[in-house]
N, C-alpha and C. Protein backbone atom coordinates (compact mmCIF):
# COMPACT_ATOMS: atom_id res chain seq x y z
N UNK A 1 68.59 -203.09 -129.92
CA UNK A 1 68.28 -202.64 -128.55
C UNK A 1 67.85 -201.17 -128.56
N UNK A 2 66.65 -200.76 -128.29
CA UNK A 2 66.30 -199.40 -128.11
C UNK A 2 66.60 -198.69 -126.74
N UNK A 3 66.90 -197.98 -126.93
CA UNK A 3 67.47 -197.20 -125.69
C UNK A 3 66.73 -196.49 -124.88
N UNK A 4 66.42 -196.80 -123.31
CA UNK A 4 65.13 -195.73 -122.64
C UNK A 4 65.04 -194.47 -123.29
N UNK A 5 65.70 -193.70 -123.48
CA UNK A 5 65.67 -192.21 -124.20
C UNK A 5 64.62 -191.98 -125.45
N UNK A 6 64.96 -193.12 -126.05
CA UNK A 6 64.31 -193.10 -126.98
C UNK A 6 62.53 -193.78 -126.96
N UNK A 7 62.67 -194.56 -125.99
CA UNK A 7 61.38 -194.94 -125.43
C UNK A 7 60.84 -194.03 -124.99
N UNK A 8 61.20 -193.20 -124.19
CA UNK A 8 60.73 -192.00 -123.32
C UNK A 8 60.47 -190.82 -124.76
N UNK A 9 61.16 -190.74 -125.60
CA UNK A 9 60.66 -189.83 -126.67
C UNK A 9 59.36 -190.57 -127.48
N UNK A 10 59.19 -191.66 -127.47
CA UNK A 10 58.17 -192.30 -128.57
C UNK A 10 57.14 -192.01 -127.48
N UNK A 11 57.34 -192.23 -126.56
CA UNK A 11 56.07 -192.07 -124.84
C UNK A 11 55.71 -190.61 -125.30
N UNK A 12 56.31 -189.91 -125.31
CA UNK A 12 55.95 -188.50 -125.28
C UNK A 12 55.36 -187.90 -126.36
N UNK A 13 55.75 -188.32 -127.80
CA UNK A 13 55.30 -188.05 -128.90
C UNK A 13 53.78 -188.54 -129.03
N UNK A 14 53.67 -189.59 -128.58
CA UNK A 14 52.45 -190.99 -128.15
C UNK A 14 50.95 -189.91 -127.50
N UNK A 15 51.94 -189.33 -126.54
CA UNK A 15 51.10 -188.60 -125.28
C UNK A 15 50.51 -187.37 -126.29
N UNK A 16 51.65 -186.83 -127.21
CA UNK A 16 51.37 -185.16 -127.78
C UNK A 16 50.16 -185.49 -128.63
N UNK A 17 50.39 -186.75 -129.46
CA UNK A 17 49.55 -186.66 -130.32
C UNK A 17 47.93 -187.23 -129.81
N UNK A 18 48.05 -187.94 -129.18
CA UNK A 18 46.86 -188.37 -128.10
C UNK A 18 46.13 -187.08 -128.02
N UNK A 19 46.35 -185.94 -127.18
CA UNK A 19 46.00 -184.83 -126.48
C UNK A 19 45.39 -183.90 -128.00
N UNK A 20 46.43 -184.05 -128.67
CA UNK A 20 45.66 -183.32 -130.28
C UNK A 20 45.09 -183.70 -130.87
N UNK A 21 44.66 -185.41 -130.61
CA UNK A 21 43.52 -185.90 -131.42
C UNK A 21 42.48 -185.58 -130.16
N UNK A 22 42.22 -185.66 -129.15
CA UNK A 22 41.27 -185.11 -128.38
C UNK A 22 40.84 -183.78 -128.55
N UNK A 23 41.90 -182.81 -128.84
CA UNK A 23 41.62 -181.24 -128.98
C UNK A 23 40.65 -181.53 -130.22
N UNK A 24 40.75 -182.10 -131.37
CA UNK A 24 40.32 -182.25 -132.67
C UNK A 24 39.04 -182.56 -132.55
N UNK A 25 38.98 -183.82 -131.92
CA UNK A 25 37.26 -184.07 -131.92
C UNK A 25 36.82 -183.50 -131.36
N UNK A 26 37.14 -182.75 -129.93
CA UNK A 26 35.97 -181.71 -129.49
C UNK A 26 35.41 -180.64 -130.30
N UNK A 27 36.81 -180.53 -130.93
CA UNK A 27 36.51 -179.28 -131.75
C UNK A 27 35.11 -179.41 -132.96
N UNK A 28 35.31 -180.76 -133.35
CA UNK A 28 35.20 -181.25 -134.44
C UNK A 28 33.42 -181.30 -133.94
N UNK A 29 33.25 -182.33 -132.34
CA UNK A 29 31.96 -182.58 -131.97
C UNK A 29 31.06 -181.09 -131.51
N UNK A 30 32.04 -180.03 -131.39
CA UNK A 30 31.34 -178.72 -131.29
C UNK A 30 30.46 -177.95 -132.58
N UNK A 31 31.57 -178.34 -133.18
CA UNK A 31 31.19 -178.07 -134.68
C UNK A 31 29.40 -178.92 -135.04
C-alpha cells in the first residue's frame, strides 16, 4: 500500500523533472 505522501512526493518529483526537461530543450532548441 503506498501512502498519499508518498504519491504526492513521486507527483512532485514527476512535475520537477518535467519543467527541467522543458528548461533543457529550449535551451537546447536555442542553441
Amino acid at each position: 500500500t503506498t501512502s498519499p505522501l508518498k504519491k504526492k512526493l513521486r507527483l512532485v518529483r514527476f512535475k520537477r523533472l518535467e519543467t527541467t526537461g522543458k528548461r533543457e530543450t529550449s535551451a537546447n532548441s536555442i542553441r
